[in-house]
PDB file of N, CA and C in Angstrom:
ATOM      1  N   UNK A   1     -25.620 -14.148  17.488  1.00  0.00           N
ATOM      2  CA  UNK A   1     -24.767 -14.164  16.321  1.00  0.00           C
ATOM      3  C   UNK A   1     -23.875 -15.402  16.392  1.00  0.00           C
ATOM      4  N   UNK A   2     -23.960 -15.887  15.267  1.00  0.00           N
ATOM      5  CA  UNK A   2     -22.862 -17.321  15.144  1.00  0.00           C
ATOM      6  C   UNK A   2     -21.606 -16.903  15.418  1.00  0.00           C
ATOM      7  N   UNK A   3     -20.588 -18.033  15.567  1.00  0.00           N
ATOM      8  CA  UNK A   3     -19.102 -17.938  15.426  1.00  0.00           C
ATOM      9  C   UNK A   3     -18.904 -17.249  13.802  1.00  0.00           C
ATOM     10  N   UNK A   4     -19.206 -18.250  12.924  1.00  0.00           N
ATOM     11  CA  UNK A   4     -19.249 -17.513  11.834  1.00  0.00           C
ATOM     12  C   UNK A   4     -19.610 -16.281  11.349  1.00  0.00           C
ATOM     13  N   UNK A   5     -20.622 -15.775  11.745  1.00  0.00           N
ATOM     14  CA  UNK A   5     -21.060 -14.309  11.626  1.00  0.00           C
ATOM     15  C   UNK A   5     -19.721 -13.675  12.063  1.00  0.00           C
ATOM     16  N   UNK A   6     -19.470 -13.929  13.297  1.00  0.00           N
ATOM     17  CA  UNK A   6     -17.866 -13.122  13.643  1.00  0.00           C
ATOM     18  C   UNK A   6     -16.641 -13.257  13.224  1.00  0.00           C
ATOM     19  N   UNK A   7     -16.503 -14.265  12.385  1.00  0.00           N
ATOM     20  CA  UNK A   7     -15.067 -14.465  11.806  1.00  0.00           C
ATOM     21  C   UNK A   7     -15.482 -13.490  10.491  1.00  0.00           C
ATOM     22  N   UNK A   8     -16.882 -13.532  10.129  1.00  0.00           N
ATOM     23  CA  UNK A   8     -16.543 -12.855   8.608  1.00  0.00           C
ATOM     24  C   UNK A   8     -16.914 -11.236   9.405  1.00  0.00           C
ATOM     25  N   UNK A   9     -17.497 -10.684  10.110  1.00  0.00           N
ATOM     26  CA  UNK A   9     -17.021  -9.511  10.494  1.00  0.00           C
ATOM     27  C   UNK A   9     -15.672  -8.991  11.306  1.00  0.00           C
ATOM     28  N   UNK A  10     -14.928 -10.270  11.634  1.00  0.00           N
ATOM     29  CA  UNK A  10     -13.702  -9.688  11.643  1.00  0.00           C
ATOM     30  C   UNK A  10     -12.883  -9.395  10.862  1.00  0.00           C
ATOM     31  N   UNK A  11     -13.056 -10.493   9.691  1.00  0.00           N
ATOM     32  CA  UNK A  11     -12.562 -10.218   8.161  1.00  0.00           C
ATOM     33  C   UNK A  11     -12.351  -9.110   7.507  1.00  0.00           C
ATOM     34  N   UNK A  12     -13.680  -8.508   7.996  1.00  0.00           N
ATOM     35  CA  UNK A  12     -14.154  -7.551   6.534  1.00  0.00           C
ATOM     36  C   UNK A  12     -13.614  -6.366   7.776  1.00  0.00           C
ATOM     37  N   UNK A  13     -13.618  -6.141   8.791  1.00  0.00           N
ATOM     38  CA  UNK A  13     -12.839  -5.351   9.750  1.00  0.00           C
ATOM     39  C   UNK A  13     -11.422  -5.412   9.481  1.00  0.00           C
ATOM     40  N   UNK A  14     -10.435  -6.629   9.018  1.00  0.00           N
ATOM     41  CA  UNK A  14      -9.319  -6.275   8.946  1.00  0.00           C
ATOM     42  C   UNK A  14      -9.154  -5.872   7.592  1.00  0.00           C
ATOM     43  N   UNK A  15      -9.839  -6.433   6.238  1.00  0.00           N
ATOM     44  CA  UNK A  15      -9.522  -6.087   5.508  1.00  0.00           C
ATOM     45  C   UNK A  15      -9.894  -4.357   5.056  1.00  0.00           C
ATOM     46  N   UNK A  16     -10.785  -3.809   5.942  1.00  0.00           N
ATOM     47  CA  UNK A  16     -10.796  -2.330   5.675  1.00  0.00           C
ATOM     48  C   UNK A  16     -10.171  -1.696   6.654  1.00  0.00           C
ATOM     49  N   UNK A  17      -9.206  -2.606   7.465  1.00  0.00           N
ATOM     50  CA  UNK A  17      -8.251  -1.471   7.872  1.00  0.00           C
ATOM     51  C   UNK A  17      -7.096  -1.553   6.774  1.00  0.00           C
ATOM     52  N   UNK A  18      -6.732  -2.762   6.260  1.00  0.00           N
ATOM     53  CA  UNK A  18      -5.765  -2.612   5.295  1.00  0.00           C
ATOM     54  C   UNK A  18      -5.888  -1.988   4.093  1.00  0.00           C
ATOM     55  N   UNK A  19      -7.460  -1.658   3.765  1.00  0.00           N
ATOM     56  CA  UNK A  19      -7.505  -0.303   3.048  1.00  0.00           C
ATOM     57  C   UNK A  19      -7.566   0.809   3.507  1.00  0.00           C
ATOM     58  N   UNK A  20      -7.652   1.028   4.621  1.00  0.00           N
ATOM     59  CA  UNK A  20      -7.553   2.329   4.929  1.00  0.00           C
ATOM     60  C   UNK A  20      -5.824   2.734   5.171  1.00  0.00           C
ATOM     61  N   UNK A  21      -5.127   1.725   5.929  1.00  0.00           N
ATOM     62  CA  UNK A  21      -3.846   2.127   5.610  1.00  0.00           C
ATOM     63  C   UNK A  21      -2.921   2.128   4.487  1.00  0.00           C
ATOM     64  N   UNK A  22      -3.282   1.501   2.981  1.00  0.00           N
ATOM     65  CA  UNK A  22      -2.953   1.573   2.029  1.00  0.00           C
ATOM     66  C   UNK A  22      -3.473   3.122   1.465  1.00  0.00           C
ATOM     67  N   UNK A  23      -4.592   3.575   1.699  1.00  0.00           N
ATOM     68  CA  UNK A  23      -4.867   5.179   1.404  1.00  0.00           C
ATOM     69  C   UNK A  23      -4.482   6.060   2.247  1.00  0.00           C
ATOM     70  N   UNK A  24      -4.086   5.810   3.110  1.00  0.00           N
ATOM     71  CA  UNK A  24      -2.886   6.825   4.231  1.00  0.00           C
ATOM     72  C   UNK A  24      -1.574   6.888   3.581  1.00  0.00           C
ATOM     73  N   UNK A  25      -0.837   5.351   3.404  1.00  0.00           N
ATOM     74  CA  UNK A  25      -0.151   5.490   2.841  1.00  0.00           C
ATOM     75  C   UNK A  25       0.304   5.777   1.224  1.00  0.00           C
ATOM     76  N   UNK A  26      -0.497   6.200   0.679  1.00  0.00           N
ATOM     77  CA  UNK A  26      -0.552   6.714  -1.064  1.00  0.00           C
ATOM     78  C   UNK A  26      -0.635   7.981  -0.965  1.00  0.00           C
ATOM     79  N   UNK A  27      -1.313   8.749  -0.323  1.00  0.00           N
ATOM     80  CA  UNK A  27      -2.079   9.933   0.035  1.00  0.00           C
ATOM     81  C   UNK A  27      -0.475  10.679   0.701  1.00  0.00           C
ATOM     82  N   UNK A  28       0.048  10.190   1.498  1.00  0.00           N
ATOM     83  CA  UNK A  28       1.532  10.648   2.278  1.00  0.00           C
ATOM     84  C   UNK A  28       2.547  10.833   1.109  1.00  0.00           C
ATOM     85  N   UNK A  29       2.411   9.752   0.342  1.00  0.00           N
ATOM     86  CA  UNK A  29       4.059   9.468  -0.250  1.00  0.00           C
ATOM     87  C   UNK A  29       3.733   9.857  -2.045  1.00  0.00           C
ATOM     88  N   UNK A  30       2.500  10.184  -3.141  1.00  0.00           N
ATOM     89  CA  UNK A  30       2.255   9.892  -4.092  1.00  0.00           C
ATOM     90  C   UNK A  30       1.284  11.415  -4.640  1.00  0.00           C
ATOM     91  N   UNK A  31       0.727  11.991  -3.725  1.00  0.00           N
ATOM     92  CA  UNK A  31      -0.776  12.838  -3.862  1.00  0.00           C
ATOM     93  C   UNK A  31       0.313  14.518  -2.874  1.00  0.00           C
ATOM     94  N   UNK A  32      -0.091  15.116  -3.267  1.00  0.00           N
ATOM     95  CA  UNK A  32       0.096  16.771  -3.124  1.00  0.00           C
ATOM     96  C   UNK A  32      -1.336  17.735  -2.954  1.00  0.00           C
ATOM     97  N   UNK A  33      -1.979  18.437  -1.851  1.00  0.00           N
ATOM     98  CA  UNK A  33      -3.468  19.556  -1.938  1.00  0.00           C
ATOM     99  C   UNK A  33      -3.911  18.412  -1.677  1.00  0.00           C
ATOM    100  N   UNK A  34      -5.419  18.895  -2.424  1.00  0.00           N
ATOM    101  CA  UNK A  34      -6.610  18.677  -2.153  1.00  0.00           C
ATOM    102  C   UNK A  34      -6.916  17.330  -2.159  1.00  0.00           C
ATOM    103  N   UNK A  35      -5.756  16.134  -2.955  1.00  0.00           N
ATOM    104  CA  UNK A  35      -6.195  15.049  -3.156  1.00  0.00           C
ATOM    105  C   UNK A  35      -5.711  14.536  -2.025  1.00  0.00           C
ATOM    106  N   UNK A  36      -4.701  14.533  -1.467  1.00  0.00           N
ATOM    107  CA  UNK A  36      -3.907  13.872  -0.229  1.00  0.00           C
ATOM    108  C   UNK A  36      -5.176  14.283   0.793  1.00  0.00           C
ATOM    109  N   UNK A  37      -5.789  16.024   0.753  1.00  0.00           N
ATOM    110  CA  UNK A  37      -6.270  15.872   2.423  1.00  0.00           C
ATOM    111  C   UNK A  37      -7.999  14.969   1.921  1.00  0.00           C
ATOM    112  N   UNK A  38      -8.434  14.920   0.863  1.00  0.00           N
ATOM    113  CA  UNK A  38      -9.747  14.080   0.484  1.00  0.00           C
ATOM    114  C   UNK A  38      -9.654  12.616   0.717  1.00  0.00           C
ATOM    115  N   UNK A  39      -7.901  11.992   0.867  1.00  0.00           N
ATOM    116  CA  UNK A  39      -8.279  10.761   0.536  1.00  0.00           C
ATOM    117  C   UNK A  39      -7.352  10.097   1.801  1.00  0.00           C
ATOM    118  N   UNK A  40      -6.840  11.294   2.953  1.00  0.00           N
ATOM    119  CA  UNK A  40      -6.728  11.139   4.213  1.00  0.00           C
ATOM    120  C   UNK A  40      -8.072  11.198   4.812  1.00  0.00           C
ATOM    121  N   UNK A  41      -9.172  11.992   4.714  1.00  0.00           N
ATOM    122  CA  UNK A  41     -10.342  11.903   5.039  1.00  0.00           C
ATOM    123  C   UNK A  41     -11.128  10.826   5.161  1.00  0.00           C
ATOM    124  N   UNK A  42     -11.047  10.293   3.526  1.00  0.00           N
ATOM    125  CA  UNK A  42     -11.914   8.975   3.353  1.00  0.00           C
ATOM    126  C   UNK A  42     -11.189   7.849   3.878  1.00  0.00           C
ATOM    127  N   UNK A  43      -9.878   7.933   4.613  1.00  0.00           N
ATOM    128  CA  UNK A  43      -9.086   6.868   4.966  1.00  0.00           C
ATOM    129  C   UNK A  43      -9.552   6.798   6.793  1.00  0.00           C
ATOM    130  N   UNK A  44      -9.399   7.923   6.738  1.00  0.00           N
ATOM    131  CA  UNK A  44     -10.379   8.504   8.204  1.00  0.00           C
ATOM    132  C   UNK A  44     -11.262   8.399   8.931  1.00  0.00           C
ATOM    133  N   UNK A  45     -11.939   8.321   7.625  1.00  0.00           N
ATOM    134  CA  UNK A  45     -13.606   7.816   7.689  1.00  0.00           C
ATOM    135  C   UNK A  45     -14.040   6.400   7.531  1.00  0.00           C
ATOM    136  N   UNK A  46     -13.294   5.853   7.070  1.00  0.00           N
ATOM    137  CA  UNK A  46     -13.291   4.054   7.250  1.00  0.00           C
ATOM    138  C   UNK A  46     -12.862   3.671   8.979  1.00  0.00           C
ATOM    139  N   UNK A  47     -12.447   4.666   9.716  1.00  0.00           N
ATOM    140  CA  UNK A  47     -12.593   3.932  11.270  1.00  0.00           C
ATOM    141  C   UNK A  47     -13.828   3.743  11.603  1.00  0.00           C
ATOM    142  N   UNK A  48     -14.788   4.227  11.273  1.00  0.00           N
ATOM    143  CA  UNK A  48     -16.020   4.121  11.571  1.00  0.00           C
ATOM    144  C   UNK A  48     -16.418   2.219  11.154  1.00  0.00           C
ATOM    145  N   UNK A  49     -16.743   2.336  10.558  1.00  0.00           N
ATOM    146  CA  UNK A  49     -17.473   0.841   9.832  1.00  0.00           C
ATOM    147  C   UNK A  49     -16.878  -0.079  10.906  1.00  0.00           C
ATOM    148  N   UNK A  50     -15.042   0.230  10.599  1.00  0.00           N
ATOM    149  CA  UNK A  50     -13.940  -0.756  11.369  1.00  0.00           C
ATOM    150  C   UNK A  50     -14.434  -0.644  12.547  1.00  0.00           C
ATOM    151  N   UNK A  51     -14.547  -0.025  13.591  1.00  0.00           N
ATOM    152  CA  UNK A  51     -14.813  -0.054  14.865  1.00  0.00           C
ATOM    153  C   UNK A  51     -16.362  -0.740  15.110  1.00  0.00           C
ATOM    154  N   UNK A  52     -17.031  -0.806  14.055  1.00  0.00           N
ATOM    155  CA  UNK A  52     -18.490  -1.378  14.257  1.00  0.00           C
ATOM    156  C   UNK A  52     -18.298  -2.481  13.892  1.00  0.00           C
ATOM    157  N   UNK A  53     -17.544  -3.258  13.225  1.00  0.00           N
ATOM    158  CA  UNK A  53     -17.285  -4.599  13.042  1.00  0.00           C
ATOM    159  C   UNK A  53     -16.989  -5.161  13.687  1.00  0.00           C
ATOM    160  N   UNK A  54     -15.220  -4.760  14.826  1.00  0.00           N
ATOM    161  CA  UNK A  54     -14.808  -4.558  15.544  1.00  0.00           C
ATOM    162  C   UNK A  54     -15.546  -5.154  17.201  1.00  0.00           C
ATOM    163  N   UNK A  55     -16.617  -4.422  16.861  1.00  0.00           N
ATOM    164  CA  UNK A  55     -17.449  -4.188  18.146  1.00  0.00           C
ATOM    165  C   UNK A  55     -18.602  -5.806  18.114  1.00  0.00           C
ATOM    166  N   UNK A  56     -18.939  -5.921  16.518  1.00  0.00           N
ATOM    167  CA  UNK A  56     -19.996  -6.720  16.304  1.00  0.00           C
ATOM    168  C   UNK A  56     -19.034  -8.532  16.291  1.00  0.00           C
ATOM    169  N   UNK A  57     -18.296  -8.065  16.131  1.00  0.00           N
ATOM    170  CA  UNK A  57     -17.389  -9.509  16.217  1.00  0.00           C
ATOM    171  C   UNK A  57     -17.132  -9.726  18.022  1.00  0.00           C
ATOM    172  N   UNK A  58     -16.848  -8.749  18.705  1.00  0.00           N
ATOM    173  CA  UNK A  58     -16.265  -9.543  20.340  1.00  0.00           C
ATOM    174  C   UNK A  58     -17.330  -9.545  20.780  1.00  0.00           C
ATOM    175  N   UNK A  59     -18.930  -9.218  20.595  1.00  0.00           N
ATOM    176  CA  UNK A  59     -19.772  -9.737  20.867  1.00  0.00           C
ATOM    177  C   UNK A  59     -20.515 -11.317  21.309  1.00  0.00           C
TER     178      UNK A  59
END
């Protein structure tokens, strides 16, 4: 994998952590039930990808 290959998977690694903490934080302060715990979930569920990017970049 190039240098480049890893700068843009670190990219796209930080920029979906900064969506995932922008839907933590909406979900806390904005959302009440079912929508807060659905869209803590899907905020949840973006560690996944992140940690594979994560992983594919210090490669």
């Amino acid at each position: 994998m190039s240098s480049m290959d890893k700068m843009w998977a670190s990219f796209i690694a930080i920029g979906l952590m900064v969506l995932a903490s922008l839907l933590i934080s909406f979900a806390r302060t904005r959302t009440k039930g079912i929508v807060r715990g659905v869209l803590s979930v899907v905020a949840f569920l973006l560690f996944i990808p992140i940690l594979l990017y994560v992983l594919v970049s210090m490669l």
